[in-house]
Protein backbone atom coordinates (compact mmCIF):
# COMPACT_ATOMS: atom_id res chain seq x y z
CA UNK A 1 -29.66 -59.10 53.91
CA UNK A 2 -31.41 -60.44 51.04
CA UNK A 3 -31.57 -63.57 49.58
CA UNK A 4 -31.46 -64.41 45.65
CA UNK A 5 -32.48 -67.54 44.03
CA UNK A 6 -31.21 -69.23 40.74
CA UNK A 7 -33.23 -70.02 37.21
CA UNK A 8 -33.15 -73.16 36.51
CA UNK A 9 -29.90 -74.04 34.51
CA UNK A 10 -27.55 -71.60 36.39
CA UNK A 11 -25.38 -73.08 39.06
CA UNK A 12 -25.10 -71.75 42.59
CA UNK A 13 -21.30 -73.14 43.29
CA UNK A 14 -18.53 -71.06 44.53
CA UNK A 15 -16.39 -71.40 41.59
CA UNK A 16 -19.21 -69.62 39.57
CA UNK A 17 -19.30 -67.41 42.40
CA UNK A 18 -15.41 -66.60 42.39
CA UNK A 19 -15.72 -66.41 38.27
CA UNK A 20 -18.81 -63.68 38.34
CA UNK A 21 -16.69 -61.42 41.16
CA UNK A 22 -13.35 -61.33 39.17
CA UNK A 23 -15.35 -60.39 35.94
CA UNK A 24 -17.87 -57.45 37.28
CA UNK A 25 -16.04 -56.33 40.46
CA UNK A 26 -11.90 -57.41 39.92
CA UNK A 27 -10.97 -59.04 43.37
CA UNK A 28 -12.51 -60.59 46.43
CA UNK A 29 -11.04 -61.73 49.85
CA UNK A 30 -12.74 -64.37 51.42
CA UNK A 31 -13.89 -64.92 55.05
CA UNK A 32 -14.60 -68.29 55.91
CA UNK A 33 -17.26 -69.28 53.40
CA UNK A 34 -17.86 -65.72 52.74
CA UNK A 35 -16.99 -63.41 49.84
CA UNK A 36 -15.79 -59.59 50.80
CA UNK A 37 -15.81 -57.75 48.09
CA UNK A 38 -15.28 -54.04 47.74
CA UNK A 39 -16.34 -52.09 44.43
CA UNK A 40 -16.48 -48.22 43.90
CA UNK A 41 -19.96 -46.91 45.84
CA UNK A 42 -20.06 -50.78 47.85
CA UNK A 43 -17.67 -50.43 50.65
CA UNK A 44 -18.82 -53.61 51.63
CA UNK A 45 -20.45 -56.61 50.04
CA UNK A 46 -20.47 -59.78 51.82
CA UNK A 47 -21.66 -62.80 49.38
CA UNK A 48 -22.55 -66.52 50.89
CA UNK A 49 -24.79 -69.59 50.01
CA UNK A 50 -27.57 -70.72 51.80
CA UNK A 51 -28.60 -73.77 50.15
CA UNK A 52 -29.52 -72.61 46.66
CA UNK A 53 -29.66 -69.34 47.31
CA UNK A 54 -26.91 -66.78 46.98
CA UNK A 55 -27.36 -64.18 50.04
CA UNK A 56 -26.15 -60.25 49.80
CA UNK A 57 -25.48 -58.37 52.74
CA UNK A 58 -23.92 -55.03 51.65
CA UNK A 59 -22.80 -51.60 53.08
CA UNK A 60 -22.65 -48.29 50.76
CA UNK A 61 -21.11 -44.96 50.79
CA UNK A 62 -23.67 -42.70 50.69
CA UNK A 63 -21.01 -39.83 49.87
CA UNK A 64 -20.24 -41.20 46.40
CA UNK A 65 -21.51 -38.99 43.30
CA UNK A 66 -24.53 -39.66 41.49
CA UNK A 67 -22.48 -41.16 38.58
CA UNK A 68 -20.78 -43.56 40.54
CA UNK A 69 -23.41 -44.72 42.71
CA UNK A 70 -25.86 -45.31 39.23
CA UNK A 71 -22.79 -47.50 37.34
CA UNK A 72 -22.21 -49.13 40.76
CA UNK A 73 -25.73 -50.37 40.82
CA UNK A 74 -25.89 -50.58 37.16
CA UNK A 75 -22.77 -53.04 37.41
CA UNK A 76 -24.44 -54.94 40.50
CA UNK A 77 -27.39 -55.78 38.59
CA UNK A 78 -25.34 -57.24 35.54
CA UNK A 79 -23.00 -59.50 38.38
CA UNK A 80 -26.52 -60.48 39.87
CA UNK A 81 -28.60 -61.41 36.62
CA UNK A 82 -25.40 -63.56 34.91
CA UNK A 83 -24.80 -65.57 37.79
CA UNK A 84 -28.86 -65.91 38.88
CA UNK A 85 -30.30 -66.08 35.33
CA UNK A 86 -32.90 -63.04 36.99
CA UNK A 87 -33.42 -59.55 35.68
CA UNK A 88 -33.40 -56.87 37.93
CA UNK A 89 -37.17 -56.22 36.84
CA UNK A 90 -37.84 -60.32 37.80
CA UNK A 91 -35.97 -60.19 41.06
CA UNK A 92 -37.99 -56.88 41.85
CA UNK A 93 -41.37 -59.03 40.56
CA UNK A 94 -40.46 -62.10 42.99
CA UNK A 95 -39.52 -59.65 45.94
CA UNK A 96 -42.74 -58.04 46.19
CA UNK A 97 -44.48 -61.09 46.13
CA UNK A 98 -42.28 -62.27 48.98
CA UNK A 99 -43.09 -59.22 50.70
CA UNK A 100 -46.93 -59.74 50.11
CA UNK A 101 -47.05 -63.16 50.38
């Protein structure tokens, strides 16, 4: 599980949430307070707040082809740095200092 936080200006509120899925991955279902959503190499991706943060829990298909798995990714990283306000490259930054830290 991992555990994104937001630049200041960008809203963590489900609606956002809801708006972000629709655009990058097409349709959701939603489990309690959770977002399931399902998107090419992702056969799972479970989104939910914690406070201000927006926390990912997700399951793959490691059987996918290259191509698939790199726009997957590709098209994760877009979803996650419109509705954050973080690069990939920042989130990567703050993660290692988490990790050291």
């Amino acid at each position: 599980m991992r555990k994104y936080r937001f630049k200041r200006g960008y809203k963590a509120t489900p609606e956002r949430l809801e708006e972000m899925i629709v655009k990058y991955f097409g349709n959701f279902e939603k489990d309690g307070d959770v977002y399931v959503v399902r998107y090419k190499a992702i056969e799972e991706l479970r989104l939910w707040f914690d406070g201000k943060f927006l926390c990912a829990q997700s399951k793959t298909n490691p059987r996918v082809d290259d191509r698939i798995a790199i726009e997957t990714l590709r098209t994760y990283n877009k979803f996650l740095e419109e509705l954050t306000g973080y690069t990939a490259k920042e989130r990567q930054k703050m993660m290692k200092k988490e990790v050291e830290g």
